[in-house]
C-alpha atoms as a PDB file:
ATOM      1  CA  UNK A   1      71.499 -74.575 -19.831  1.00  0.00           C
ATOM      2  CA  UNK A   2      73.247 -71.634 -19.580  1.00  0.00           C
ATOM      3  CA  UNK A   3      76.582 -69.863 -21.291  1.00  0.00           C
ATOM      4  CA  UNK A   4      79.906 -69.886 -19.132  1.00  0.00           C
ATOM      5  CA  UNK A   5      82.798 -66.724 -19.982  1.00  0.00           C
ATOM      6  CA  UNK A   6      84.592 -69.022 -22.278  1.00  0.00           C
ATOM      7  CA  UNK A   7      80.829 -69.235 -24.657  1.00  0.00           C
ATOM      8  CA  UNK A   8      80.469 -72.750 -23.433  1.00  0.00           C
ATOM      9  CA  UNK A   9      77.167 -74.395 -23.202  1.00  0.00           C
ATOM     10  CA  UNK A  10      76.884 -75.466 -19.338  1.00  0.00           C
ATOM     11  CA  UNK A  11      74.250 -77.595 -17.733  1.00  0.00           C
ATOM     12  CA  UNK A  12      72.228 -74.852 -14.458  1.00  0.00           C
ATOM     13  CA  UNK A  13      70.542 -77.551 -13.163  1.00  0.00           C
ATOM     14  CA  UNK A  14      68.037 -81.078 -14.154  1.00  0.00           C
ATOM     15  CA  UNK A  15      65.414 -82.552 -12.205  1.00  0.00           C
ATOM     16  CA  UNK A  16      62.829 -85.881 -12.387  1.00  0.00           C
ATOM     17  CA  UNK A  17      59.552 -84.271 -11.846  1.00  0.00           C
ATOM     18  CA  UNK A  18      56.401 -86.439 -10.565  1.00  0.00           C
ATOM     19  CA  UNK A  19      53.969 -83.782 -11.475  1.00  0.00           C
ATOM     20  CA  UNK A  20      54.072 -81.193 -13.605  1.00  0.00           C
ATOM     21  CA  UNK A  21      51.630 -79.151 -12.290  1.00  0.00           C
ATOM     22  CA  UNK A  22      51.808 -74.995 -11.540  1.00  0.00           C
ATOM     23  CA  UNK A  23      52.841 -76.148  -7.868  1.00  0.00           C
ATOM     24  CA  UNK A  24      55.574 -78.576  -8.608  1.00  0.00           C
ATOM     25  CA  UNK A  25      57.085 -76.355 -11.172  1.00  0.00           C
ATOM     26  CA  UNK A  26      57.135 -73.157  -8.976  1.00  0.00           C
ATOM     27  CA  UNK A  27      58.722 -75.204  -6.772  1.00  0.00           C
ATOM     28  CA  UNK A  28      61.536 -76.669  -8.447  1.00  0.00           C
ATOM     29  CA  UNK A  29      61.907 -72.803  -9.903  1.00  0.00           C
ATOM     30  CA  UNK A  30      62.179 -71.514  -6.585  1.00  0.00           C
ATOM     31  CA  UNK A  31      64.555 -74.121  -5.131  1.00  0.00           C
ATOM     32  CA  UNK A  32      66.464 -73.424  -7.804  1.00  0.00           C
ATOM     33  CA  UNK A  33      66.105 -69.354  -7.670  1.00  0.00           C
ATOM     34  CA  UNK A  34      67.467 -70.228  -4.233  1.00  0.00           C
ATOM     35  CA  UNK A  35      71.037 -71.610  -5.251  1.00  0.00           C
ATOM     36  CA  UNK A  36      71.321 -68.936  -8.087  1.00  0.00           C
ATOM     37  CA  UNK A  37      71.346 -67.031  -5.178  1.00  0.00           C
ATOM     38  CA  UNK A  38      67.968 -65.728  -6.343  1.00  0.00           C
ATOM     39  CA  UNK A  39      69.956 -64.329  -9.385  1.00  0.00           C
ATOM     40  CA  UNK A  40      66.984 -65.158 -12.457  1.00  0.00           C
ATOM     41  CA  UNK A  41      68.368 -65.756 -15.884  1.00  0.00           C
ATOM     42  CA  UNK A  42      67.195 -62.764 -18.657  1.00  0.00           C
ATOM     43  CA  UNK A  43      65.637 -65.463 -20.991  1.00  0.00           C
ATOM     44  CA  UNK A  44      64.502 -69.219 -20.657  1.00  0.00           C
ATOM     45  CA  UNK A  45      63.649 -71.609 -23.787  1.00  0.00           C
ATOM     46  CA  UNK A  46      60.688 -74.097 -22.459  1.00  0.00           C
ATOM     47  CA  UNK A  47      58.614 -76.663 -24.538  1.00  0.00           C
ATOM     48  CA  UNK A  48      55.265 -75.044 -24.621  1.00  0.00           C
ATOM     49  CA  UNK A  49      54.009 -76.807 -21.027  1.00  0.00           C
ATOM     50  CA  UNK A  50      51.245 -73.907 -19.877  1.00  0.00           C
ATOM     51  CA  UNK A  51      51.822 -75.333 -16.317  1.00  0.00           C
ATOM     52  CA  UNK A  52      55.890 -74.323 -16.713  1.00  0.00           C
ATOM     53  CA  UNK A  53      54.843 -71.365 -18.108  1.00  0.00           C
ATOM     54  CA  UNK A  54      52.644 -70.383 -15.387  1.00  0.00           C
ATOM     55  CA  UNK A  55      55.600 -71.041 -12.665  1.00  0.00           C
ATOM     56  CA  UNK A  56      57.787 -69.019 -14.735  1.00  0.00           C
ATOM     57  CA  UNK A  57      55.714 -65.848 -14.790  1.00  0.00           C
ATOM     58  CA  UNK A  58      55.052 -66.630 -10.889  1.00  0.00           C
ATOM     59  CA  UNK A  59      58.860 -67.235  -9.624  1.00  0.00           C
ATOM     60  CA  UNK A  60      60.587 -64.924 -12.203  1.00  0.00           C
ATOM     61  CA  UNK A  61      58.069 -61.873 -13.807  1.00  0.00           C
ATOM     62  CA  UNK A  62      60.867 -60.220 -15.450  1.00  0.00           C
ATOM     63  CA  UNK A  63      62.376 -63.286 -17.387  1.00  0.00           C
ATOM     64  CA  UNK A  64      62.026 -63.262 -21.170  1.00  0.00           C
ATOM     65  CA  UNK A  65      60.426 -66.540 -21.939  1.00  0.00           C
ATOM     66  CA  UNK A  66      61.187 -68.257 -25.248  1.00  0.00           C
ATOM     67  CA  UNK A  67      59.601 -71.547 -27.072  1.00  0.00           C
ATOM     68  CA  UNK A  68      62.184 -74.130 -27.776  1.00  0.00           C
ATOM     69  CA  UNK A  69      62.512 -73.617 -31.926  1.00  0.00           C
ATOM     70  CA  UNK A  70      63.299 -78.124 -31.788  1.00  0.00           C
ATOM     71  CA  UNK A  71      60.132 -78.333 -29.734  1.00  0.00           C
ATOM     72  CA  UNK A  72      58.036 -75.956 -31.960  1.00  0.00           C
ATOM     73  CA  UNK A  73      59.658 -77.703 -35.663  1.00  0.00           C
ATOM     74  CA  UNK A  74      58.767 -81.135 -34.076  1.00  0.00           C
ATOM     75  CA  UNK A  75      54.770 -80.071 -34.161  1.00  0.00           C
ATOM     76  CA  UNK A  76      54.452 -78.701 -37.158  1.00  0.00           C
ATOM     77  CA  UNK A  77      53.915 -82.383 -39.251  1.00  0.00           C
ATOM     78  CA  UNK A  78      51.160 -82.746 -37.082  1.00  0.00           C
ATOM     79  CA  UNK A  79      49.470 -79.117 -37.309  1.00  0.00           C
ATOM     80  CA  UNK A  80      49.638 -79.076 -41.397  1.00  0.00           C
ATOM     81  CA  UNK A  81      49.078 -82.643 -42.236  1.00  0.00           C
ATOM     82  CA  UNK A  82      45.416 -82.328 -43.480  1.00  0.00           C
ATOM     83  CA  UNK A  83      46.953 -79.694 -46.044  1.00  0.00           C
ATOM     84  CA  UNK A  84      47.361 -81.469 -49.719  1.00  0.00           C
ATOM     85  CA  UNK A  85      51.134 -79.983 -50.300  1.00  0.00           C
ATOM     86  CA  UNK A  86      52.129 -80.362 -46.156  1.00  0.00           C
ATOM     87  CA  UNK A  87      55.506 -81.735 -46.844  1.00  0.00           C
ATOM     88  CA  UNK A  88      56.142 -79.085 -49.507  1.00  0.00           C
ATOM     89  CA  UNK A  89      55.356 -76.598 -46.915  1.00  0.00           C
ATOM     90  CA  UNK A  90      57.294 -78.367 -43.849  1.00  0.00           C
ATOM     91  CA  UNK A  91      60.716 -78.317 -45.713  1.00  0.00           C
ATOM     92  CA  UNK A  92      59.758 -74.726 -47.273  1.00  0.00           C
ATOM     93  CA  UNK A  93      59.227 -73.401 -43.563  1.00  0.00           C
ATOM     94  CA  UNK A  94      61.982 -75.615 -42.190  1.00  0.00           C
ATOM     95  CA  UNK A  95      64.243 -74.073 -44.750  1.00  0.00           C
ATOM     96  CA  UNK A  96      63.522 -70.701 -43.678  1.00  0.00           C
ATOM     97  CA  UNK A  97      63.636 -71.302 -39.769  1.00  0.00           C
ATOM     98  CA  UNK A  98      67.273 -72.821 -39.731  1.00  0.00           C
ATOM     99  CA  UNK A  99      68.624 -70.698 -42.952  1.00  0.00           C
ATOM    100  CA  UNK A 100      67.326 -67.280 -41.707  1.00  0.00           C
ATOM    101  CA  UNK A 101      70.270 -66.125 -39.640  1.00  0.00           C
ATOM    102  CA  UNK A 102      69.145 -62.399 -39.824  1.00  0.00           C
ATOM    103  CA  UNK A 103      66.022 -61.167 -38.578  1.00  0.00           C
ATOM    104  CA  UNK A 104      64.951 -59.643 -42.116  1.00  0.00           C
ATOM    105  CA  UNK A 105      66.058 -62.693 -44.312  1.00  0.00           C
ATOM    106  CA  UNK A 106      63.626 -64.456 -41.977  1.00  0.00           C
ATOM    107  CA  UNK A 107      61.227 -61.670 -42.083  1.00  0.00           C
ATOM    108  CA  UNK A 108      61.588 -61.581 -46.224  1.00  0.00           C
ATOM    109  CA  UNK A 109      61.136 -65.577 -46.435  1.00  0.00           C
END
């Protein structure tokens, strides 16, 4: 996805990936480097694939490279369920994540 002059949302490319291994990946980066006219992005937002994230650092070293925030709020039940109050916590932190819209409200939550 990337951001068009009118602050629109606009689909950069998709693909159906077989493998998702560090060679497939770099691949699909550089093909796609290629019709960017090698032109990289200044940030990305991934799921936290290591394989992706290898490819990235390989095909574009200067890129900023950002978790998806869905991706990372999706794993959290599963990280804190053993803890006795892990709902309590999930909507506390879940509450802070999507209601912090400044850096030190986040910070100070």
């Amino acid at each position: 996805m990337g951001v068009n002059h009118h602050g629109q949302s606009t689909l950069l490319g998709c693909a159906l990936m077989k493998n998702e291994d560090i060679q497939s990946f770099k691949w699909l980066f550089e093909c796609w480097l290629r019709c960017m006219g090698w032109k990289a992005p200044k940030d990305i937002l991934t799921d936290q694939c290591a394989s992706m994230q290898r490819a990235i650092e390989m095909c574009m070293p200067t890129i900023i490279h950002r978790w998806c925030i869905w991706y990372i709020m999706k794993k959290i039940s599963n990280k804190l369920n053993s803890y006795k109050r892990h709902e309590e916590i999930e909507q506390e932190m879940s509450h802070v994540v999507w209601n912090s819209f400044i850096k030190d409200a986040f910070d100070r939550n």
